[in-house]
C-alpha atoms as a PDB file:
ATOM      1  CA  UNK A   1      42.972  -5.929   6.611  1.00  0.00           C
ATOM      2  CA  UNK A   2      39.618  -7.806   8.071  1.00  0.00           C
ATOM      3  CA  UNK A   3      39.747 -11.397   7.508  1.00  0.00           C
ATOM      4  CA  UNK A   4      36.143 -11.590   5.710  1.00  0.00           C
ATOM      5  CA  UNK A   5      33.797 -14.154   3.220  1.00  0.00           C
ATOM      6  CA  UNK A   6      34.633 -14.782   0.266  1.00  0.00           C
ATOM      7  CA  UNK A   7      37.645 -12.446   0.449  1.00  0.00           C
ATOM      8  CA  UNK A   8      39.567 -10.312   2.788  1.00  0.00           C
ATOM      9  CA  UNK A   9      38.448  -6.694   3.125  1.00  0.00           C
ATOM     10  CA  UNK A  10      39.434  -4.265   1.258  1.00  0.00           C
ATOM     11  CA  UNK A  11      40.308  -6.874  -1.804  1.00  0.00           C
ATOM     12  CA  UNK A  12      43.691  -5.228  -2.198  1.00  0.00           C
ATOM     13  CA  UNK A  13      45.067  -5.253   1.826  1.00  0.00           C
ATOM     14  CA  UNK A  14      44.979  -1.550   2.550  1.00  0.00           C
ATOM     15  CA  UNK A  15      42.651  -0.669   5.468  1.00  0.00           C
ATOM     16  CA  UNK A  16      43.014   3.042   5.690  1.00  0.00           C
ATOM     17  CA  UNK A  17      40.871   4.761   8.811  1.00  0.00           C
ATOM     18  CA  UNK A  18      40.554   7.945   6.470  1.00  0.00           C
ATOM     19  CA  UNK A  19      38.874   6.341   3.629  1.00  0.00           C
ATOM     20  CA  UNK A  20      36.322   3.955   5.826  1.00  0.00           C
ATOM     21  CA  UNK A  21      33.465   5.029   7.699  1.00  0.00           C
ATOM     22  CA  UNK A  22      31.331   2.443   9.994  1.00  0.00           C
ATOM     23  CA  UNK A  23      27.637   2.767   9.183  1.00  0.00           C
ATOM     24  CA  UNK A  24      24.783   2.256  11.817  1.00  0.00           C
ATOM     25  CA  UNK A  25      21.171   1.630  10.080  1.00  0.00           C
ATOM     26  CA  UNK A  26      18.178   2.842  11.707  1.00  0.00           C
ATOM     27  CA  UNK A  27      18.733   1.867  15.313  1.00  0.00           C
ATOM     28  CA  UNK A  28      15.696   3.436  16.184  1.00  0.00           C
ATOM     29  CA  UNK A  29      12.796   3.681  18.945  1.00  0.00           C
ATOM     30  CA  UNK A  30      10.404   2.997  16.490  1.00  0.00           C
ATOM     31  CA  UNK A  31      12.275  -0.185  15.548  1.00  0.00           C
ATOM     32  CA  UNK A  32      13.378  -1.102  18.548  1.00  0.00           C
ATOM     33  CA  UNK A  33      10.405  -0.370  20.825  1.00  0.00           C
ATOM     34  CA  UNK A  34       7.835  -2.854  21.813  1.00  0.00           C
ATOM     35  CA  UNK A  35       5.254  -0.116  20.769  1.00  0.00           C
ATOM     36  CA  UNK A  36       7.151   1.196  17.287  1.00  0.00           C
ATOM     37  CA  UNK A  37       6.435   0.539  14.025  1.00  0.00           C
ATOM     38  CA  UNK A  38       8.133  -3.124  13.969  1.00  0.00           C
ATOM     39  CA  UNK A  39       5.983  -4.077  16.960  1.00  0.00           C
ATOM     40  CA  UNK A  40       3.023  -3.136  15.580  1.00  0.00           C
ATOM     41  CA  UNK A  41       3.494  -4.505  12.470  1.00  0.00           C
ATOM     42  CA  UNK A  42       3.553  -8.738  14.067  1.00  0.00           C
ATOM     43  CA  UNK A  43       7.567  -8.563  14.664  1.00  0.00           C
ATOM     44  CA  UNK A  44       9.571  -9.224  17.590  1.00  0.00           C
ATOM     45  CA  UNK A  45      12.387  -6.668  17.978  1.00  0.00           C
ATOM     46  CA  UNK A  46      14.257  -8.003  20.440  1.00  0.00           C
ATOM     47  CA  UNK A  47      16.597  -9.681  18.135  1.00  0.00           C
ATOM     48  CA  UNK A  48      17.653  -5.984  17.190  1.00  0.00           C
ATOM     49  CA  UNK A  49      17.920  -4.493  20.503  1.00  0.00           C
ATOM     50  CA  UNK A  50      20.564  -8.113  21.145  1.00  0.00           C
ATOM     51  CA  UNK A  51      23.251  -6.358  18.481  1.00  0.00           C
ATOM     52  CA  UNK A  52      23.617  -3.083  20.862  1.00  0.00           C
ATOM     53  CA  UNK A  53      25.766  -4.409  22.724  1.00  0.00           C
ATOM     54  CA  UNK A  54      28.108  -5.851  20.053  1.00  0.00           C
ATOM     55  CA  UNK A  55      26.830  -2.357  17.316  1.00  0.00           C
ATOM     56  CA  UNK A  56      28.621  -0.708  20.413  1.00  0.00           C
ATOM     57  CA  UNK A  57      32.155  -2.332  20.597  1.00  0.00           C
ATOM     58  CA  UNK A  58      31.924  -1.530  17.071  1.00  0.00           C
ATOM     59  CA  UNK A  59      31.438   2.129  17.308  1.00  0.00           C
ATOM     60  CA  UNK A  60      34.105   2.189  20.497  1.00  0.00           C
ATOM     61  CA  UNK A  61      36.694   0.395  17.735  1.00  0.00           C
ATOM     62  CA  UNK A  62      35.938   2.112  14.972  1.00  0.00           C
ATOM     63  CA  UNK A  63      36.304   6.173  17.262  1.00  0.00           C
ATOM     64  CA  UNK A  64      39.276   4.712  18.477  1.00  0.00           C
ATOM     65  CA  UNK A  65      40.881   3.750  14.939  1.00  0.00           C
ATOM     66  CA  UNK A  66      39.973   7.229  13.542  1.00  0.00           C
ATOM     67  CA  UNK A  67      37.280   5.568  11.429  1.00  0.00           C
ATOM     68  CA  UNK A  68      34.209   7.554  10.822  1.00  0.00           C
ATOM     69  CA  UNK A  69      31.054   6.958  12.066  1.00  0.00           C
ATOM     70  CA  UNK A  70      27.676   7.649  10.503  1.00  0.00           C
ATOM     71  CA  UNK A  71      23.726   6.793  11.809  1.00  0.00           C
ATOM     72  CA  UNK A  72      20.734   6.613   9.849  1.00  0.00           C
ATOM     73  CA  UNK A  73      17.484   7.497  10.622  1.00  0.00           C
ATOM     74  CA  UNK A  74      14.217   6.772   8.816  1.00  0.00           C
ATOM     75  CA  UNK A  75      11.158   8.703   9.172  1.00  0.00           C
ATOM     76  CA  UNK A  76       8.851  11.564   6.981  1.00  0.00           C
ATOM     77  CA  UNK A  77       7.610  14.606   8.126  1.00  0.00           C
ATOM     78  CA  UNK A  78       5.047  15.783  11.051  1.00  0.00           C
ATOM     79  CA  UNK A  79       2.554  17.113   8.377  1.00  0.00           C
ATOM     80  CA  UNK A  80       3.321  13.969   5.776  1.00  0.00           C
ATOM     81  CA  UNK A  81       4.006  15.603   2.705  1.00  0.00           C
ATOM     82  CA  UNK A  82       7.052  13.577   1.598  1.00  0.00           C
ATOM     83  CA  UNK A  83       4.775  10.251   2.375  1.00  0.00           C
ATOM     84  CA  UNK A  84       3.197   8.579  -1.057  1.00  0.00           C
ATOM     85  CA  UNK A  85       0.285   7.574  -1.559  1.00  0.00           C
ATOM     86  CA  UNK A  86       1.065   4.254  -1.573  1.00  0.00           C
ATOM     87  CA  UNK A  87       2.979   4.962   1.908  1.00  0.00           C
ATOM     88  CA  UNK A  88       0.052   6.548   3.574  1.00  0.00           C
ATOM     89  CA  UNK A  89      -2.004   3.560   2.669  1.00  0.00           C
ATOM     90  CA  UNK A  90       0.452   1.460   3.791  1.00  0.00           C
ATOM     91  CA  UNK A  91       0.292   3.501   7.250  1.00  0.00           C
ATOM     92  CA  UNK A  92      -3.762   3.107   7.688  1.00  0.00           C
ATOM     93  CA  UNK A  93      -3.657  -0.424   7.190  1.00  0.00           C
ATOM     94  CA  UNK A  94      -0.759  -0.698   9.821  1.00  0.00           C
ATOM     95  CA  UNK A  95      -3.220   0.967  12.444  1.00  0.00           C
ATOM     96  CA  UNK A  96      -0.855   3.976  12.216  1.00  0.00           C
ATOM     97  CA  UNK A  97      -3.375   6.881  11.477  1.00  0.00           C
ATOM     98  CA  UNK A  98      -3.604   9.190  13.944  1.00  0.00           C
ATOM     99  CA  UNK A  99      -0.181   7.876  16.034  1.00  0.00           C
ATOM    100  CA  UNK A 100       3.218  10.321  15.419  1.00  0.00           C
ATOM    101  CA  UNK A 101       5.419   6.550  14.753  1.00  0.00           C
ATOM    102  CA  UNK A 102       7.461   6.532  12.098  1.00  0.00           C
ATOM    103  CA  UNK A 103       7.330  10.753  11.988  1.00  0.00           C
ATOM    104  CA  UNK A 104      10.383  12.740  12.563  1.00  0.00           C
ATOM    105  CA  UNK A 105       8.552  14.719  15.259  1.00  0.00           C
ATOM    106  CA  UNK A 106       7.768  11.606  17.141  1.00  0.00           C
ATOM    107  CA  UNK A 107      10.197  10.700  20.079  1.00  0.00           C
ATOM    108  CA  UNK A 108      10.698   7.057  18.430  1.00  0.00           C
ATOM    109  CA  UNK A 109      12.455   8.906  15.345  1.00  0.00           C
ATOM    110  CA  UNK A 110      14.968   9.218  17.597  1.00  0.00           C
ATOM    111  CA  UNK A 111      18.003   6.620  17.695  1.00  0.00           C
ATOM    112  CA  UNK A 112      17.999   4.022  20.848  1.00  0.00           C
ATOM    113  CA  UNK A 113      19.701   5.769  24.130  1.00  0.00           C
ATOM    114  CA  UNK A 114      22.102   2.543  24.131  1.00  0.00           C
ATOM    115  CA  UNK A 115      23.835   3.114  21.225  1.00  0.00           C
ATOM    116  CA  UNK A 116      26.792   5.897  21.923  1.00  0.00           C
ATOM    117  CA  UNK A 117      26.364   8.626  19.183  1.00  0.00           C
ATOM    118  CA  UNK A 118      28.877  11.195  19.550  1.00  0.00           C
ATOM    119  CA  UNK A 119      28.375  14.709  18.815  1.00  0.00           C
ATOM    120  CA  UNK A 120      30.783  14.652  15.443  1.00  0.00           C
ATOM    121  CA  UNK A 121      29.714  11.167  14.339  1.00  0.00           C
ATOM    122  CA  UNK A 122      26.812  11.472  11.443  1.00  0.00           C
ATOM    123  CA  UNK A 123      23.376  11.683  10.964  1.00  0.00           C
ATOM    124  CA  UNK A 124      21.593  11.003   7.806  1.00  0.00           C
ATOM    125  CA  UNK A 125      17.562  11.451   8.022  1.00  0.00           C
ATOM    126  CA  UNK A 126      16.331   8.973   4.950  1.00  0.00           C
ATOM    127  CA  UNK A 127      12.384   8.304   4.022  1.00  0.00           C
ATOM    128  CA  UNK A 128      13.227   5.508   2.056  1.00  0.00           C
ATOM    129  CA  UNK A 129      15.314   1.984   2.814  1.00  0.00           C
ATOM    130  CA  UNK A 130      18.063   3.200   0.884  1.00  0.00           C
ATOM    131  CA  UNK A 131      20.330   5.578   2.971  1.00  0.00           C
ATOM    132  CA  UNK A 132      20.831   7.609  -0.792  1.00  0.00           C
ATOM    133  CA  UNK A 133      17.335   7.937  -1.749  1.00  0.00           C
ATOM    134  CA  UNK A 134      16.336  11.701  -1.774  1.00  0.00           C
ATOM    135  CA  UNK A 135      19.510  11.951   1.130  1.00  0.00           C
ATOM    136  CA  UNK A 136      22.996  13.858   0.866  1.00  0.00           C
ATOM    137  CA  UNK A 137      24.528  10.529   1.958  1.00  0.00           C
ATOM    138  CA  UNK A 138      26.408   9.981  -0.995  1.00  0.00           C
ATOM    139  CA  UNK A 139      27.881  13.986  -1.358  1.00  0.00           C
ATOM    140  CA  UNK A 140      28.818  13.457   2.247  1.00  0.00           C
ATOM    141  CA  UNK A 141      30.739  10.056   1.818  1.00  0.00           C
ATOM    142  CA  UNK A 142      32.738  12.038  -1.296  1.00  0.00           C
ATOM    143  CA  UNK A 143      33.153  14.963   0.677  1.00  0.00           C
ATOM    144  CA  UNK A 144      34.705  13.185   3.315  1.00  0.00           C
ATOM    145  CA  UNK A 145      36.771  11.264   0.817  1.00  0.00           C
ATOM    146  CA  UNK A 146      34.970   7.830   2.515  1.00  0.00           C
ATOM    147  CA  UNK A 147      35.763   5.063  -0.232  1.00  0.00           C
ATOM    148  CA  UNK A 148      34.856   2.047   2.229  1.00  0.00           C
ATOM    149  CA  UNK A 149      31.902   1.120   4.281  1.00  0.00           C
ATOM    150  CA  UNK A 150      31.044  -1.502   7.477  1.00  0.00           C
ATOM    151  CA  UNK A 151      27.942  -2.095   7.477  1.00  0.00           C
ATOM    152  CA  UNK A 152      25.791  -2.524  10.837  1.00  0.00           C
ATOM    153  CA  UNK A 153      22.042  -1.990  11.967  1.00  0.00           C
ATOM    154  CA  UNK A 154      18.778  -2.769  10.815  1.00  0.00           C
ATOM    155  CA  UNK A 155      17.000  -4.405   9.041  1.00  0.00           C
ATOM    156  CA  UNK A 156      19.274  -6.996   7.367  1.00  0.00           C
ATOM    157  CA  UNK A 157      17.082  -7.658   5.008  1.00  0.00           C
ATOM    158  CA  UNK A 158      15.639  -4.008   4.144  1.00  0.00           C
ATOM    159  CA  UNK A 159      17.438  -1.202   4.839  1.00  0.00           C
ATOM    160  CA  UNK A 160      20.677  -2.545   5.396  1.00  0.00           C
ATOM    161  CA  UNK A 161      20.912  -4.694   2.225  1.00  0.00           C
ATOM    162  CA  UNK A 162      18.955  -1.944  -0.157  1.00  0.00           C
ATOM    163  CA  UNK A 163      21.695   0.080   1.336  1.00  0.00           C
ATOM    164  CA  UNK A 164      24.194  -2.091   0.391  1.00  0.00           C
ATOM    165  CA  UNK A 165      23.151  -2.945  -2.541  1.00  0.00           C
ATOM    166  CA  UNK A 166      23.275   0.941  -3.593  1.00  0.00           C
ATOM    167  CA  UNK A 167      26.591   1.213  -2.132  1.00  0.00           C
ATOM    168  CA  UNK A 168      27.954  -1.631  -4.132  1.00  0.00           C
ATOM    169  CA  UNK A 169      26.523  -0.028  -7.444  1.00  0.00           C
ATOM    170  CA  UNK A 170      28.324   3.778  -6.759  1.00  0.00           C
ATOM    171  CA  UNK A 171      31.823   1.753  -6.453  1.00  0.00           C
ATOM    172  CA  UNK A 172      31.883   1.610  -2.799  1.00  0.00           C
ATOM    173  CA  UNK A 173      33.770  -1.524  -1.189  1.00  0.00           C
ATOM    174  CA  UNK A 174      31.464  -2.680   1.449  1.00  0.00           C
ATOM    175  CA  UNK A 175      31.700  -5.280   4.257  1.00  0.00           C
ATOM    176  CA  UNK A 176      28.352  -6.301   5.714  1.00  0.00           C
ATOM    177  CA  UNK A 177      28.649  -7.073   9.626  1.00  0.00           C
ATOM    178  CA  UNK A 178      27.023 -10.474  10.044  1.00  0.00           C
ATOM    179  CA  UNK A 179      26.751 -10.497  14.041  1.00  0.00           C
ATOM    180  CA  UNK A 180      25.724  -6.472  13.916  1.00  0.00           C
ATOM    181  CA  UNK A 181      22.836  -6.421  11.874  1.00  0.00           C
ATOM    182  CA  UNK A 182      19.504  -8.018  12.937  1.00  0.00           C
ATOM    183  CA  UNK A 183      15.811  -8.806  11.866  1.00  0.00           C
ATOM    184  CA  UNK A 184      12.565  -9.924  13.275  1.00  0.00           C
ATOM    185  CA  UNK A 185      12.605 -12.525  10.178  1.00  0.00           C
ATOM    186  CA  UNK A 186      15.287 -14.892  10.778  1.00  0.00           C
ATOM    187  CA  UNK A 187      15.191 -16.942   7.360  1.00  0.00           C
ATOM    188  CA  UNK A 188      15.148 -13.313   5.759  1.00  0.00           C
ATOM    189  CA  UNK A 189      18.306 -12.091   7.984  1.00  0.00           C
ATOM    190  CA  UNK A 190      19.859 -15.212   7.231  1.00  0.00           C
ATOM    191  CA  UNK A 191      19.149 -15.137   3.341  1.00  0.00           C
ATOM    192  CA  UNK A 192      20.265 -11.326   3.538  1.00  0.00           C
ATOM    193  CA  UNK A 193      23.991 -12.560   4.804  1.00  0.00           C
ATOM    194  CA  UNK A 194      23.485 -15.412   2.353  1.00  0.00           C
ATOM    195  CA  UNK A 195      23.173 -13.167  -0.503  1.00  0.00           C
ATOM    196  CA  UNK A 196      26.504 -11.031   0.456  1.00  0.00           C
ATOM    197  CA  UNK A 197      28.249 -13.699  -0.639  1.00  0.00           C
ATOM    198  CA  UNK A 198      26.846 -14.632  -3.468  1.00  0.00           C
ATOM    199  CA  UNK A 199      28.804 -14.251  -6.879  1.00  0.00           C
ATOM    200  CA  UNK A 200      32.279 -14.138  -5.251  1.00  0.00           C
ATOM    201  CA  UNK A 201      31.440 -10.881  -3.453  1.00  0.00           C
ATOM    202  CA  UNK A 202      29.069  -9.223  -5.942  1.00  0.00           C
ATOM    203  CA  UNK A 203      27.947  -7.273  -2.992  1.00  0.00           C
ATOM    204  CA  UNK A 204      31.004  -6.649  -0.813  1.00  0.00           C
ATOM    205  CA  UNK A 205      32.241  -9.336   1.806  1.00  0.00           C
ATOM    206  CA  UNK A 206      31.034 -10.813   5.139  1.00  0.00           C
ATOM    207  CA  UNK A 207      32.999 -10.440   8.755  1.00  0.00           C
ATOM    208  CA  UNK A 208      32.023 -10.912  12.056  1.00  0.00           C
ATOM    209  CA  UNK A 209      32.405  -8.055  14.745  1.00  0.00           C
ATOM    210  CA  UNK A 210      35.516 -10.175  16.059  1.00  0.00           C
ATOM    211  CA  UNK A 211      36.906  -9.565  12.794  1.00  0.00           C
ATOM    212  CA  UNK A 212      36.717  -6.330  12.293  1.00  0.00           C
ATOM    213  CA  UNK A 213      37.855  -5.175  15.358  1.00  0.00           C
ATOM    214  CA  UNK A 214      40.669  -6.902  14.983  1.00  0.00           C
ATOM    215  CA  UNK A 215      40.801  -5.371  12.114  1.00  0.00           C
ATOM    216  CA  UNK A 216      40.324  -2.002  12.838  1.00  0.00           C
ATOM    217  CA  UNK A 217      42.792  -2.668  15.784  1.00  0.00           C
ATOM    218  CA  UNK A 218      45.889  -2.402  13.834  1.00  0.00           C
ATOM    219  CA  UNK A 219      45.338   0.767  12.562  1.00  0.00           C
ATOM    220  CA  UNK A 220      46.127   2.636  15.425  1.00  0.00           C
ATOM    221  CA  UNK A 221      44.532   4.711  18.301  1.00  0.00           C
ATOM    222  CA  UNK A 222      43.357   7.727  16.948  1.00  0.00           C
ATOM    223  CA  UNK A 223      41.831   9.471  19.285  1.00  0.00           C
END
Protein backbone atom coordinates (compact mmCIF):
# COMPACT_ATOMS: atom_id res chain seq x y z
CA UNK A 1 0.00 0.00 0.00
CA UNK A 2 1.23 3.85 -0.76
CA UNK A 3 0.17 6.13 1.86
CA UNK A 4 -1.59 8.75 -0.66
CA UNK A 5 -4.39 11.98 -0.68
CA UNK A 6 -7.41 11.54 0.02
CA UNK A 7 -6.94 7.78 0.40
CA UNK A 8 -4.35 5.13 0.43
CA UNK A 9 -3.50 3.53 -2.92
CA UNK A 10 -5.02 1.00 -4.21
CA UNK A 11 -8.43 1.87 -2.07
CA UNK A 12 -8.63 -1.76 -1.00
CA UNK A 13 -4.67 -2.40 0.41
CA UNK A 14 -3.43 -4.78 -2.25
CA UNK A 15 -0.39 -3.42 -4.15
CA UNK A 16 0.34 -6.17 -6.56
CA UNK A 17 3.70 -5.50 -8.92
CA UNK A 18 1.83 -7.62 -11.70
CA UNK A 19 -1.18 -5.55 -12.00
CA UNK A 20 0.69 -1.88 -11.77
CA UNK A 21 2.73 -0.36 -14.28
CA UNK A 22 4.67 3.15 -13.61
CA UNK A 23 3.96 5.56 -16.45
CA UNK A 24 6.54 8.22 -17.74
CA UNK A 25 4.78 11.14 -19.94
CA UNK A 26 6.60 12.65 -22.67
CA UNK A 27 10.02 13.21 -21.19
CA UNK A 28 11.14 14.45 -24.30
CA UNK A 29 13.95 16.64 -26.14
CA UNK A 30 11.45 18.64 -27.55
CA UNK A 31 10.05 19.35 -24.08
CA UNK A 32 12.88 19.42 -22.33
CA UNK A 33 15.28 21.29 -24.63
CA UNK A 34 15.94 24.94 -24.48
CA UNK A 35 15.32 24.89 -28.33
CA UNK A 36 12.03 22.31 -28.38
CA UNK A 37 8.72 23.00 -28.75
CA UNK A 38 8.13 24.23 -24.95
CA UNK A 39 10.99 26.70 -25.40
CA UNK A 40 9.79 28.11 -28.25
CA UNK A 41 6.51 28.43 -27.28
CA UNK A 42 7.50 31.38 -24.00
CA UNK A 43 8.07 28.38 -21.33
CA UNK A 44 10.84 27.61 -19.16
CA UNK A 45 11.55 23.86 -19.04
CA UNK A 46 13.78 23.60 -16.53
CA UNK A 47 11.23 22.83 -13.98
CA UNK A 48 10.80 19.47 -16.04
CA UNK A 49 14.28 18.55 -16.57
CA UNK A 50 14.38 19.12 -12.07
CA UNK A 51 11.95 15.74 -11.81
CA UNK A 52 14.76 13.46 -13.66
CA UNK A 53 16.39 12.95 -11.03
CA UNK A 54 13.51 11.98 -8.69
CA UNK A 55 11.31 10.32 -12.39
CA UNK A 56 14.58 8.16 -12.02
CA UNK A 57 14.49 6.68 -8.42
CA UNK A 58 11.12 6.01 -9.55
CA UNK A 59 11.87 3.91 -12.50
CA UNK A 60 15.00 2.19 -10.37
CA UNK A 61 11.98 1.27 -7.62
CA UNK A 62 9.49 0.43 -9.68
CA UNK A 63 12.33 -2.39 -12.11
CA UNK A 64 13.28 -3.47 -8.90
CA UNK A 65 9.63 -4.30 -7.50
CA UNK A 66 8.74 -6.11 -10.79
CA UNK A 67 6.45 -3.19 -11.66
CA UNK A 68 6.17 -2.34 -15.26
CA UNK A 69 7.36 0.48 -16.84
CA UNK A 70 5.95 2.35 -19.81
CA UNK A 71 7.18 5.93 -21.74
CA UNK A 72 5.25 8.07 -23.87
CA UNK A 73 6.18 9.92 -26.63
CA UNK A 74 4.33 12.64 -28.54
CA UNK A 75 5.00 13.61 -31.98
CA UNK A 76 3.26 13.17 -35.86
CA UNK A 77 4.83 12.12 -38.78
CA UNK A 78 7.93 13.45 -41.06
CA UNK A 79 5.50 14.15 -44.01
CA UNK A 80 2.47 15.49 -41.51
CA UNK A 81 -0.35 13.62 -42.56
CA UNK A 82 -1.77 12.67 -39.14
CA UNK A 83 -1.43 16.65 -38.20
CA UNK A 84 -5.04 18.64 -38.45
CA UNK A 85 -5.64 21.41 -39.76
CA UNK A 86 -6.13 23.08 -36.83
CA UNK A 87 -2.61 21.50 -35.65
CA UNK A 88 -0.70 22.71 -38.61
CA UNK A 89 -1.99 26.16 -37.95
CA UNK A 90 -1.20 25.88 -34.63
CA UNK A 91 2.51 24.91 -35.83
CA UNK A 92 2.94 28.18 -38.26
CA UNK A 93 1.95 30.45 -35.69
CA UNK A 94 4.48 28.74 -33.23
CA UNK A 95 7.34 29.64 -35.82
CA UNK A 96 7.51 25.86 -36.41
CA UNK A 97 7.21 25.67 -40.31
CA UNK A 98 9.98 24.49 -41.86
CA UNK A 99 11.82 23.05 -38.34
CA UNK A 100 11.51 18.86 -37.87
CA UNK A 101 10.30 19.74 -33.71
CA UNK A 102 7.64 18.03 -32.60
CA UNK A 103 8.12 15.26 -35.76
CA UNK A 104 8.93 11.74 -35.05
CA UNK A 105 11.90 11.97 -37.43
CA UNK A 106 13.34 14.81 -35.50
CA UNK A 107 16.09 13.90 -32.87
CA UNK A 108 13.94 15.85 -30.07
CA UNK A 109 11.12 13.05 -30.56
CA UNK A 110 13.36 11.19 -28.82
CA UNK A 111 13.05 10.74 -24.86
CA UNK A 112 15.81 12.77 -22.63
CA UNK A 113 19.28 10.62 -22.37
CA UNK A 114 18.80 11.05 -18.40
CA UNK A 115 15.98 9.14 -17.96
CA UNK A 116 17.02 5.16 -17.88
CA UNK A 117 14.70 3.39 -20.45
CA UNK A 118 15.39 -0.15 -20.55
CA UNK A 119 15.16 -2.22 -23.52
CA UNK A 120 11.78 -4.24 -22.21
CA UNK A 121 10.22 -1.19 -20.54
CA UNK A 122 7.43 0.48 -23.06
CA UNK A 123 7.03 2.81 -25.61
CA UNK A 124 3.83 4.30 -26.68
CA UNK A 125 4.16 6.96 -29.73
CA UNK A 126 0.79 9.28 -29.12
CA UNK A 127 -0.17 12.54 -31.43
CA UNK A 128 -2.52 13.64 -29.05
CA UNK A 129 -2.29 14.56 -24.99
CA UNK A 130 -4.07 11.56 -24.21
CA UNK A 131 -1.70 8.48 -24.16
CA UNK A 132 -5.15 6.41 -25.70
CA UNK A 133 -6.00 8.67 -28.43
CA UNK A 134 -5.49 6.85 -31.84
CA UNK A 135 -2.62 4.61 -29.53
CA UNK A 136 -2.66 0.75 -28.56
CA UNK A 137 -2.06 1.97 -24.99
CA UNK A 138 -5.09 0.71 -23.64
CA UNK A 139 -4.91 -3.11 -25.58
CA UNK A 140 -1.42 -3.12 -24.15
CA UNK A 141 -2.35 -2.27 -20.43
CA UNK A 142 -5.18 -5.34 -20.85
CA UNK A 143 -2.83 -7.45 -22.46
CA UNK A 144 -0.48 -7.16 -19.83
CA UNK A 145 -3.25 -7.58 -17.31
CA UNK A 146 -2.03 -3.80 -15.86
CA UNK A 147 -5.14 -2.74 -13.62
CA UNK A 148 -3.12 0.17 -11.79
CA UNK A 149 -1.18 3.13 -12.90
CA UNK A 150 1.63 5.81 -11.23
CA UNK A 151 1.59 8.48 -12.92
CA UNK A 152 4.88 10.63 -13.70
CA UNK A 153 6.13 13.11 -16.52
CA UNK A 154 4.92 15.93 -18.31
CA UNK A 155 2.96 18.18 -18.53
CA UNK A 156 0.91 18.13 -15.29
CA UNK A 157 -1.49 19.98 -16.57
CA UNK A 158 -1.82 18.49 -20.29
CA UNK A 159 -0.76 15.34 -21.02
CA UNK A 160 -0.44 13.92 -17.78
CA UNK A 161 -3.88 14.93 -16.41
CA UNK A 162 -5.83 14.30 -20.00
CA UNK A 163 -4.10 11.05 -19.43
CA UNK A 164 -5.38 10.61 -16.26
CA UNK A 165 -8.39 11.70 -16.68
CA UNK A 166 -8.89 8.89 -19.53
CA UNK A 167 -7.44 6.41 -17.30
CA UNK A 168 -9.84 7.16 -14.54
CA UNK A 169 -12.88 6.84 -17.04
CA UNK A 170 -11.69 3.01 -18.49
CA UNK A 171 -11.72 1.84 -14.61
CA UNK A 172 -8.12 2.21 -14.06
CA UNK A 173 -6.99 3.09 -10.32
CA UNK A 174 -4.51 5.78 -10.77
CA UNK A 175 -2.09 7.61 -8.41
CA UNK A 176 -0.75 10.87 -9.79
CA UNK A 177 3.01 11.51 -8.60
CA UNK A 178 2.97 15.04 -7.20
CA UNK A 179 6.93 15.60 -6.92
CA UNK A 180 7.38 13.62 -10.55
CA UNK A 181 5.41 15.52 -12.78
CA UNK A 182 6.28 19.13 -13.78
CA UNK A 183 5.15 22.27 -15.84
CA UNK A 184 6.44 25.52 -17.09
CA UNK A 185 3.01 26.99 -15.52
CA UNK A 186 3.23 26.68 -11.92
CA UNK A 187 -0.44 27.84 -10.88
CA UNK A 188 -1.51 25.28 -13.71
CA UNK A 189 0.82 22.33 -12.20
CA UNK A 190 -0.38 23.24 -8.97
CA UNK A 191 -4.21 23.38 -9.94
CA UNK A 192 -3.50 20.00 -11.91
CA UNK A 193 -2.47 18.22 -8.34
CA UNK A 194 -5.29 20.31 -6.89
CA UNK A 195 -7.80 18.77 -9.05
CA UNK A 196 -6.59 14.97 -8.21
CA UNK A 197 -8.07 15.40 -5.22
CA UNK A 198 -10.99 16.82 -5.81
CA UNK A 199 -14.34 14.84 -5.13
CA UNK A 200 -12.75 12.36 -2.67
CA UNK A 201 -10.51 10.92 -5.39
CA UNK A 202 -12.71 11.32 -8.49
CA UNK A 203 -9.50 11.08 -10.33
CA UNK A 204 -7.29 8.61 -8.46
CA UNK A 205 -5.09 9.74 -5.38
CA UNK A 206 -1.98 11.91 -4.76
CA UNK A 207 1.62 10.53 -3.29
CA UNK A 208 4.84 11.85 -3.25
CA UNK A 209 7.89 9.87 -4.76
CA UNK A 210 8.86 9.14 -0.96
CA UNK A 211 5.69 7.43 -0.82
CA UNK A 212 5.65 5.34 -3.34
CA UNK A 213 8.83 3.99 -3.06
CA UNK A 214 8.18 3.06 0.06
CA UNK A 215 5.55 1.68 -1.27
CA UNK A 216 6.75 -0.18 -3.95
CA UNK A 217 9.54 -1.29 -1.46
CA UNK A 218 7.61 -3.90 0.24
CA UNK A 219 6.80 -5.75 -2.57
CA UNK A 220 9.88 -7.34 -3.07
CA UNK A 221 13.04 -7.33 -5.33
CA UNK A 222 12.14 -8.63 -8.47
CA UNK A 223 14.72 -8.49 -10.51
Amino acid sequence: MIKATPFDFPYDGRLVAENTALVVIDLQQDFLSTSGYFARKGYDPSPLRAILPTVNRLISAARKAGVRIIHTRQGYRADMADMTPYEKWRRKRSGLDGTDILLRSGAGFQIVPEIDVAPDDIIVDKTCNSAFTYTDFELVLRAQGITHLMFSGCTTDVCVHTTLREACDRNFQCLTISDACASGDRRAHEAALHMVTVEDGVFGVLADSTAVIDGLSRLGDRR
